[in-house]
C-alpha atoms as a PDB file:
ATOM      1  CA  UNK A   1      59.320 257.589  78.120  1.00  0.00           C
ATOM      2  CA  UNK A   2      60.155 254.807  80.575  1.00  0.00           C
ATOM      3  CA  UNK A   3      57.301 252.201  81.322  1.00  0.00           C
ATOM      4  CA  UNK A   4      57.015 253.812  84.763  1.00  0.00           C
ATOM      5  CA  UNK A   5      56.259 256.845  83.927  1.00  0.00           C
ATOM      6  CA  UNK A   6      53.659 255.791  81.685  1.00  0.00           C
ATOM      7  CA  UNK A   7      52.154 254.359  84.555  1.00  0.00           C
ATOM      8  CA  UNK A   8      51.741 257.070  86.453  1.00  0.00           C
ATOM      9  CA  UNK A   9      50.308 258.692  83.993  1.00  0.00           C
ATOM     10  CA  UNK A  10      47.658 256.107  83.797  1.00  0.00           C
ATOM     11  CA  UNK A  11      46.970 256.039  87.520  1.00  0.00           C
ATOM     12  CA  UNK A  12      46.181 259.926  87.474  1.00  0.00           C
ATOM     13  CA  UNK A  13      44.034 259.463  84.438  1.00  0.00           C
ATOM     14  CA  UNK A  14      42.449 256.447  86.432  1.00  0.00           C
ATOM     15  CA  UNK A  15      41.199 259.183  89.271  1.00  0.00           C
ATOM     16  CA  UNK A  16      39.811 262.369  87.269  1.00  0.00           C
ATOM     17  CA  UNK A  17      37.294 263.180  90.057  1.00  0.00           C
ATOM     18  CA  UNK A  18      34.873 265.539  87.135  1.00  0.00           C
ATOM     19  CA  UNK A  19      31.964 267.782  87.643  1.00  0.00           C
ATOM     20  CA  UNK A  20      28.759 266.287  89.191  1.00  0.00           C
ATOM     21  CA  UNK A  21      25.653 267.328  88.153  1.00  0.00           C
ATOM     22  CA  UNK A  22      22.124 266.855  89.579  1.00  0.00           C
ATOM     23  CA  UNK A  23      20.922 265.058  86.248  1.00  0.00           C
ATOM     24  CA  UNK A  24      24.129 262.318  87.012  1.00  0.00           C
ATOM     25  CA  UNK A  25      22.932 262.036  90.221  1.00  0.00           C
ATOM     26  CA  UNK A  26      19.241 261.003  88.706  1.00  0.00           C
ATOM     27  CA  UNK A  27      20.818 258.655  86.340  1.00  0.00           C
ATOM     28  CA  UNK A  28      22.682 256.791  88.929  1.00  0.00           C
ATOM     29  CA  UNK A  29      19.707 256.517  91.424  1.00  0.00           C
ATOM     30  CA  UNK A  30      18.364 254.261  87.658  1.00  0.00           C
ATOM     31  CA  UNK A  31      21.822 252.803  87.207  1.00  0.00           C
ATOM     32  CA  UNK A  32      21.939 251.252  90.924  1.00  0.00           C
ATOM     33  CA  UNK A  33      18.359 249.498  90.942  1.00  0.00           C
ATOM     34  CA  UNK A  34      19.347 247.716  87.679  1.00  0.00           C
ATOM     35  CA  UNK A  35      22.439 246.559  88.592  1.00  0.00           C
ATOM     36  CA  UNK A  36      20.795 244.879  92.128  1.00  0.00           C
ATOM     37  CA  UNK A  37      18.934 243.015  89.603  1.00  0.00           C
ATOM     38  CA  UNK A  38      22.088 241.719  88.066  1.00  0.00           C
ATOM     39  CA  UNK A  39      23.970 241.279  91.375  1.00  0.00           C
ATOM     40  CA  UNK A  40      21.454 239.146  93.259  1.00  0.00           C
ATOM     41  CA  UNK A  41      23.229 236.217  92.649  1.00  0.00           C
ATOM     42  CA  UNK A  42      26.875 237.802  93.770  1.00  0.00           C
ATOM     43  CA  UNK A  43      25.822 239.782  97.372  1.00  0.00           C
ATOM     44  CA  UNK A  44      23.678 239.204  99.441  1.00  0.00           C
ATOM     45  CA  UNK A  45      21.917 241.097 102.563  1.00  0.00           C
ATOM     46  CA  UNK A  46      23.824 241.256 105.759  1.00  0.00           C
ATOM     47  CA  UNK A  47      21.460 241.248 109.036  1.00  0.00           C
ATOM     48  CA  UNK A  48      22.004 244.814 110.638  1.00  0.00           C
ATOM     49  CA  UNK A  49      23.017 243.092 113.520  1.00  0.00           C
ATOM     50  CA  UNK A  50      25.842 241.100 112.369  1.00  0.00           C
ATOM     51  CA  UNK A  51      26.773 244.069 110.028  1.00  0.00           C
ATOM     52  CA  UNK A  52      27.145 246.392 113.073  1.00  0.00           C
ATOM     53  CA  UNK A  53      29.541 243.727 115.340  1.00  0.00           C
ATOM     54  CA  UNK A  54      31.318 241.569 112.831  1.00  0.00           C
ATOM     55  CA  UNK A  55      31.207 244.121 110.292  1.00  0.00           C
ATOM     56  CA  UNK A  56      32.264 246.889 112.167  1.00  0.00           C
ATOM     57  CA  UNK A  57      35.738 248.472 111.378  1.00  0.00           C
ATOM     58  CA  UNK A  58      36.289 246.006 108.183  1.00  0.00           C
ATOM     59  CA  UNK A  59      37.106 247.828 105.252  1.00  0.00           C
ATOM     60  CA  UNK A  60      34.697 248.385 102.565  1.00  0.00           C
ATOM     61  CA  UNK A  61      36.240 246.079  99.887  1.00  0.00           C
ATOM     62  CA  UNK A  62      36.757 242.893 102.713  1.00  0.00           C
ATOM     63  CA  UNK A  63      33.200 243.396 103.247  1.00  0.00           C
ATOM     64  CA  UNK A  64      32.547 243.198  99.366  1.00  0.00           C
ATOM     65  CA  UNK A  65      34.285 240.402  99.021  1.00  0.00           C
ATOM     66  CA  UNK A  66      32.454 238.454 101.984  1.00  0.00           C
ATOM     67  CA  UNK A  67      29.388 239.253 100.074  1.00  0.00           C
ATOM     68  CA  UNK A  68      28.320 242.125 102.035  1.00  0.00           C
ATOM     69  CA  UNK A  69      25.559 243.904  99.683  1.00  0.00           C
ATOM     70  CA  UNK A  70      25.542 246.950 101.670  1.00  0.00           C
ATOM     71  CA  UNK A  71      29.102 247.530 101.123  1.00  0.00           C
ATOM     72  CA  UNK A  72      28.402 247.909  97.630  1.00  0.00           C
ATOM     73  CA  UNK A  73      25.254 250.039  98.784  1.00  0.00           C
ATOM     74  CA  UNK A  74      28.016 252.156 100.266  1.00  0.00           C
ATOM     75  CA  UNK A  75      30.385 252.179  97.642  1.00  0.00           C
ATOM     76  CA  UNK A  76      27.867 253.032  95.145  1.00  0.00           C
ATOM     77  CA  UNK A  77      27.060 255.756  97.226  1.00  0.00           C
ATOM     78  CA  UNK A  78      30.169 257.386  97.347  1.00  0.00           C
ATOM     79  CA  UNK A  79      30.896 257.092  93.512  1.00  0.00           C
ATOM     80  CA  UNK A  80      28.087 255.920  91.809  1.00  0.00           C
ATOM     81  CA  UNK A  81      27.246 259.826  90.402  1.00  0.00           C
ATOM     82  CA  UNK A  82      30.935 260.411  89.987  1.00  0.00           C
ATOM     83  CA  UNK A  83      31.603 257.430  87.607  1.00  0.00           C
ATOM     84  CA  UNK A  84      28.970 258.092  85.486  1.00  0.00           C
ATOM     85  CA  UNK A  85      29.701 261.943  85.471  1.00  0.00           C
ATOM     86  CA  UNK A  86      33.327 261.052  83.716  1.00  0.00           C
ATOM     87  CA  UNK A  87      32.016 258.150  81.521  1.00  0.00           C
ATOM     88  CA  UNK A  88      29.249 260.786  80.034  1.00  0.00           C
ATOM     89  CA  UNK A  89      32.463 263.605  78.806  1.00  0.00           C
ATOM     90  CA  UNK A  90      33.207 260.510  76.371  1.00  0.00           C
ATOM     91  CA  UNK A  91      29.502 259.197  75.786  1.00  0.00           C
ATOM     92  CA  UNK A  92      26.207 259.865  74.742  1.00  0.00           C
ATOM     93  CA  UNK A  93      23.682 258.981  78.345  1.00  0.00           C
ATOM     94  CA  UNK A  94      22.547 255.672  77.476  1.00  0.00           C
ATOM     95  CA  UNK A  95      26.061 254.717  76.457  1.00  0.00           C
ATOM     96  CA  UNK A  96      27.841 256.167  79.685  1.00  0.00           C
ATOM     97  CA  UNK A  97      24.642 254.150  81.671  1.00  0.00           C
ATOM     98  CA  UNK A  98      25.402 251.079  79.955  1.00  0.00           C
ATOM     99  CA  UNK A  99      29.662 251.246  80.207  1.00  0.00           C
ATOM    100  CA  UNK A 100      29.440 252.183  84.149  1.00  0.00           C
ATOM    101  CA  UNK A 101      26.991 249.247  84.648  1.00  0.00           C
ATOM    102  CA  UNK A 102      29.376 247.195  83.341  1.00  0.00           C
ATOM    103  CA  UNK A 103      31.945 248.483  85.332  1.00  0.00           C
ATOM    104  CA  UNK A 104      30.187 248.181  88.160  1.00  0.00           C
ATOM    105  CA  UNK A 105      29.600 244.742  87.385  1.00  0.00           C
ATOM    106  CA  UNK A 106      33.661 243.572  86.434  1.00  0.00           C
ATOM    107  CA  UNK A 107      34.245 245.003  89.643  1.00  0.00           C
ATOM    108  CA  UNK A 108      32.660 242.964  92.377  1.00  0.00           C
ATOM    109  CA  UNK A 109      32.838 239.444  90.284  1.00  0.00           C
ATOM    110  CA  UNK A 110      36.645 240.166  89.975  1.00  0.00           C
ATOM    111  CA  UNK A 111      36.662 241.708  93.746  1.00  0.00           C
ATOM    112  CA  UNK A 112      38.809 238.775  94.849  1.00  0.00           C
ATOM    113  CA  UNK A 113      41.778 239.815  92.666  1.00  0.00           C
ATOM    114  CA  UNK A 114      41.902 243.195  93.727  1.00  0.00           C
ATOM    115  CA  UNK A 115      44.747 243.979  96.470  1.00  0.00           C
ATOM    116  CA  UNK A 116      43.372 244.530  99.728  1.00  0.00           C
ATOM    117  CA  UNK A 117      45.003 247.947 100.403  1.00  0.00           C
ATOM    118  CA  UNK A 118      43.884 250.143  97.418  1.00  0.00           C
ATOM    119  CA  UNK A 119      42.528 252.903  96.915  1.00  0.00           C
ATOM    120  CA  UNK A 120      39.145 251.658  95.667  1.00  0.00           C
ATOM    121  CA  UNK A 121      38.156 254.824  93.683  1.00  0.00           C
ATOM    122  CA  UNK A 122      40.995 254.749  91.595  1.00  0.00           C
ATOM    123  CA  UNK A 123      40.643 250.729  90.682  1.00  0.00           C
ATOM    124  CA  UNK A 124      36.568 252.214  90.491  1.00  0.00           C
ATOM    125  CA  UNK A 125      37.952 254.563  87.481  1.00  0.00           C
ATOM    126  CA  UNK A 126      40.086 252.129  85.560  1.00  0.00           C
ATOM    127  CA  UNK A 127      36.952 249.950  85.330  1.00  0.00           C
ATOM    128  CA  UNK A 128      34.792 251.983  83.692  1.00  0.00           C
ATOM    129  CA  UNK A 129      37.741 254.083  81.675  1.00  0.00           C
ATOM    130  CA  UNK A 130      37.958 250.512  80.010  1.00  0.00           C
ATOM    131  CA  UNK A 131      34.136 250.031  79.710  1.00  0.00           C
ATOM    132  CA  UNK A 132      33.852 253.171  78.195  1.00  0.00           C
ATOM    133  CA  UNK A 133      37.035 252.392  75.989  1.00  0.00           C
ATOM    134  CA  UNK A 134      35.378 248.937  74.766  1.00  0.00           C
ATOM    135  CA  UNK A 135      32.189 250.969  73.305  1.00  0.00           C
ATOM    136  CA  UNK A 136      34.680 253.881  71.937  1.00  0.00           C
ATOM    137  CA  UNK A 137      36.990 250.793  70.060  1.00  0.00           C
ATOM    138  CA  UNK A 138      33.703 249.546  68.932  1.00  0.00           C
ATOM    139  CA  UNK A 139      32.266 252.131  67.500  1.00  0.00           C
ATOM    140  CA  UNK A 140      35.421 252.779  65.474  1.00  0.00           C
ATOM    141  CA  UNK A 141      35.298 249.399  64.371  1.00  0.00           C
ATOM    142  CA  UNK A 142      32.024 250.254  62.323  1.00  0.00           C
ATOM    143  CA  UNK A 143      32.846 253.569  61.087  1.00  0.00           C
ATOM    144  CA  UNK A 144      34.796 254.265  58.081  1.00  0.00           C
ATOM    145  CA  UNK A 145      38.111 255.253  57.794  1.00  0.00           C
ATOM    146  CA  UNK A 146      38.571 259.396  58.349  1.00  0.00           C
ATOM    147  CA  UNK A 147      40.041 261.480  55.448  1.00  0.00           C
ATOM    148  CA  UNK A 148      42.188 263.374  58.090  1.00  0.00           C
ATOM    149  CA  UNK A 149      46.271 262.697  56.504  1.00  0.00           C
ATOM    150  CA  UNK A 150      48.533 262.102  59.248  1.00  0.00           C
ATOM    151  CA  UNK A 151      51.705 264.483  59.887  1.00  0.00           C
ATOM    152  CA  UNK A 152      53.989 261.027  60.784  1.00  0.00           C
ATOM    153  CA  UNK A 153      57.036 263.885  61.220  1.00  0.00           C
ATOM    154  CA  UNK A 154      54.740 266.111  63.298  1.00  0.00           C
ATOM    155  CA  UNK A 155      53.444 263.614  65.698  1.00  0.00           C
ATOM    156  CA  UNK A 156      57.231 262.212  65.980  1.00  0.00           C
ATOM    157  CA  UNK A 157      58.126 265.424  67.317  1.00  0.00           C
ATOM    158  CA  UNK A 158      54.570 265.910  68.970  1.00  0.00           C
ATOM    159  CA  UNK A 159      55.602 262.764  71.302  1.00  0.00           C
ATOM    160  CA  UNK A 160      58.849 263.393  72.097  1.00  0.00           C
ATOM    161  CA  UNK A 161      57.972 266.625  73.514  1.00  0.00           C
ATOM    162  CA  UNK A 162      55.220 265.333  75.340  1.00  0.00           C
ATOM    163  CA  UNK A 163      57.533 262.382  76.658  1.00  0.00           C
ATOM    164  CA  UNK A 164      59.636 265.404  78.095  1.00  0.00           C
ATOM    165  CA  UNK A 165      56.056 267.193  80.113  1.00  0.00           C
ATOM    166  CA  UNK A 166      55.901 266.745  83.370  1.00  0.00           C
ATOM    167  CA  UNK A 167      53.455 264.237  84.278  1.00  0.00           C
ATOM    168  CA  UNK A 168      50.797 266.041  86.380  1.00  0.00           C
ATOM    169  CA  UNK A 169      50.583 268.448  83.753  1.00  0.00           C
ATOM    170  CA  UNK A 170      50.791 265.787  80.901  1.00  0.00           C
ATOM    171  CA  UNK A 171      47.831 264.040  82.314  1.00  0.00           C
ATOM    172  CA  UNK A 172      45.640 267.157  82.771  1.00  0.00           C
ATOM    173  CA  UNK A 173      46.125 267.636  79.298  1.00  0.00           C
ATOM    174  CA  UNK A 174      45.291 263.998  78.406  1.00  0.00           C
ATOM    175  CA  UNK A 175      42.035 264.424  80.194  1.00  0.00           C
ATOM    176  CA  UNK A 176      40.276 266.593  77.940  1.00  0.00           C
ATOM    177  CA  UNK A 177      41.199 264.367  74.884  1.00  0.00           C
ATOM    178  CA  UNK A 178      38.718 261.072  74.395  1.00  0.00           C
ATOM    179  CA  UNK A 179      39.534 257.789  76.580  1.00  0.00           C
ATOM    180  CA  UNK A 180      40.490 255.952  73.476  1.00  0.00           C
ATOM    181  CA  UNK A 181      42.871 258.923  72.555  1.00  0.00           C
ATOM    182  CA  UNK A 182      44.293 258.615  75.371  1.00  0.00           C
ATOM    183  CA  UNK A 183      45.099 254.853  75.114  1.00  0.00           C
ATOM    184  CA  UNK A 184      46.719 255.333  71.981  1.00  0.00           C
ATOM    185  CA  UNK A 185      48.704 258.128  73.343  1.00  0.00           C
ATOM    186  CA  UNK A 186      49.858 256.264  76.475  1.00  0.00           C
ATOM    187  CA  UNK A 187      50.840 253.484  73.996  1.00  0.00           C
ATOM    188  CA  UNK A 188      52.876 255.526  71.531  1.00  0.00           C
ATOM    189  CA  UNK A 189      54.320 256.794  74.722  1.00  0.00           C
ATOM    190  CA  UNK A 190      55.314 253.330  76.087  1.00  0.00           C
ATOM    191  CA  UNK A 191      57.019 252.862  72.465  1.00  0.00           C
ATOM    192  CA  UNK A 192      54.891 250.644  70.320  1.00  0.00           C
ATOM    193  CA  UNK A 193      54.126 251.917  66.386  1.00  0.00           C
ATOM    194  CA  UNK A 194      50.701 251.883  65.008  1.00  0.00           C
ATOM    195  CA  UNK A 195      50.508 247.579  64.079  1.00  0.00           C
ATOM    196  CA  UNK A 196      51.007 246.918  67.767  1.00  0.00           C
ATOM    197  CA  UNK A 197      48.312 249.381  69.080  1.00  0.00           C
ATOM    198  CA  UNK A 198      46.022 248.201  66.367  1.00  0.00           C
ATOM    199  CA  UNK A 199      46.219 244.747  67.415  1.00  0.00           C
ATOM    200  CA  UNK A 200      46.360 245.955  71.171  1.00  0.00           C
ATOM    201  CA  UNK A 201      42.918 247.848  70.745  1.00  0.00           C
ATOM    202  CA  UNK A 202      41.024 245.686  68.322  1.00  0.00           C
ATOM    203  CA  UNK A 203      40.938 248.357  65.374  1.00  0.00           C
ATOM    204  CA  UNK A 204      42.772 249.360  62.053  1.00  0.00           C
ATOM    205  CA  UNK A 205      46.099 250.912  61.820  1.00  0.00           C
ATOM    206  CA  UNK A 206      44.908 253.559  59.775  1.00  0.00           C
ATOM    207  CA  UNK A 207      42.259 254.313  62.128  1.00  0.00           C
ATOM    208  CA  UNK A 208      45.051 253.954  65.350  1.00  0.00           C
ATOM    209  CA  UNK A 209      47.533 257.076  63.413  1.00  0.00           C
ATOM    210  CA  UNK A 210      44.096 259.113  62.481  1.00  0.00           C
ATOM    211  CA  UNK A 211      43.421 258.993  66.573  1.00  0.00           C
ATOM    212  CA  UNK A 212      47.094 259.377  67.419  1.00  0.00           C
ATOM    213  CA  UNK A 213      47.295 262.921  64.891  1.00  0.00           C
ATOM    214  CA  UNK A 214      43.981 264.311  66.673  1.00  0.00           C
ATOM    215  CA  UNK A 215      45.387 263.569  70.091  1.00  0.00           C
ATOM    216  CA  UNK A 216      48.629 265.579  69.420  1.00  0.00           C
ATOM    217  CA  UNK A 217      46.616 268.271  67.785  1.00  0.00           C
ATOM    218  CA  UNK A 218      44.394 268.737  70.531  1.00  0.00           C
ATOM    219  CA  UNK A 219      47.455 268.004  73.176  1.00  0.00           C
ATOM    220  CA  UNK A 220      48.896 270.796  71.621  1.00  0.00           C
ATOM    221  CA  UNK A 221      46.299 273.014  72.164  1.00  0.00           C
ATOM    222  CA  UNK A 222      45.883 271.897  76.140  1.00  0.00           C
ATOM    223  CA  UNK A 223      49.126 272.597  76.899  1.00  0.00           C
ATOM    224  CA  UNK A 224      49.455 276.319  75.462  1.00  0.00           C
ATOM    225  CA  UNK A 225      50.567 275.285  71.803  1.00  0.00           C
ATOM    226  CA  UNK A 226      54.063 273.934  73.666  1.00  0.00           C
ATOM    227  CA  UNK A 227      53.659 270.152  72.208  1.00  0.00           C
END
């Protein structure tokens, strides 16, 4: 599959937009008065009448990056329940709490390296798909090996089929598989074997095919048993 196409497959995985519920709302009410602890020393208030003349008709992320703390108020607003919503499909509460914080956080201290016209949900998403990647990768790292034997001839064929999928419905299918699934898939997709993702994702190689054959199987079963 060309390196493009991979891409965009990452950048519709990077916007899933799930299911809100009220209890994600709750949980991000908690999430946002910790992290104003952690971000005193990056933002800081803005009086409301500056923010209302100078601050009028800037975009949200120039604002950020001046400082602004109610532009993060306002981002956080807007997203806060959603990114915690799609980190808790992968993780247990605490763990989805403690991967969008961190998010959160990689986001405005690297706020100047972000291009200034984005789309800031999507950049929102690929932080915390890779926060909630880092405690997947680590939790593998302490678990023993899985039993589960590897079809290397199946998931040959498995990927070259999927490499043919369209990729709107490739990633649809990718979304209901784990975020650290669907790193290794994107990465057998881009054409690197087993040592390479390994070493890409911190873990074992066994562990890196065991992920890759439960990918495929459940790939196969998202998109209608066609994989």
């Amino acid at each position: 599959m060309p390196k493009q196409l991979v891409e965009r497959l990452r950048q519709l995985l990077d916007d899933p937009r799930p299911d809100v519920r009220p209890e994600h709302r709750a949980s991000a009410e908690r999430l946002r008065g910790g992290l104003w602890k952690r971000l005193r020393t990056e933002l800081h208030d803005v009086p409301l009448a500056r923010r209302s003349t100078a601050g009028l008709g800037l975009d949200l992320l120039e604002r950020l990056r001046s400082g602004d703390a109610s532009a993060f108020d306002a981002l956080f607003e807007q997203h806060g329940a959603t990114l915690l919503a799609y980190a808790a499909k992968s993780l247990a509460a605490h763990d989805a709490e403690d991967a969008v914080q961190e998010a959160w956080l990689d986001f405005v201290r690297k706020r100047e390296s972000i291009p200034e016209r984005v789309e800031i949900a999507r950049w929102l998403f690929g932080f915390v798909r890779t926060a909630v990647s880092r405690v997947q990768r680590a939790a593998l790292r302490e678990a023993p090996l899985s039993d589960d034997p590897p079809d290397a001839d199946g998931d040959r064929a498995a990927l070259e089929l999927l490499a043919r999928e369209e990729n709107e419905r490739l990633a649809k299918a990718l979304a209901s598989v784990s975020t650290i699934e669907q790193d290794v898939v994107l990465a057998f997709l881009d054409g690197r074997d087993a040592t390479e993702v390994a070493a890409q994702l911190g873990l074992q190689a066994g562990h890196v095919r065991v992920l890759k054959h439960r990918a495929l199987q459940r790939l196969k079963l998202a998109l209608g048993g066609d994989a």
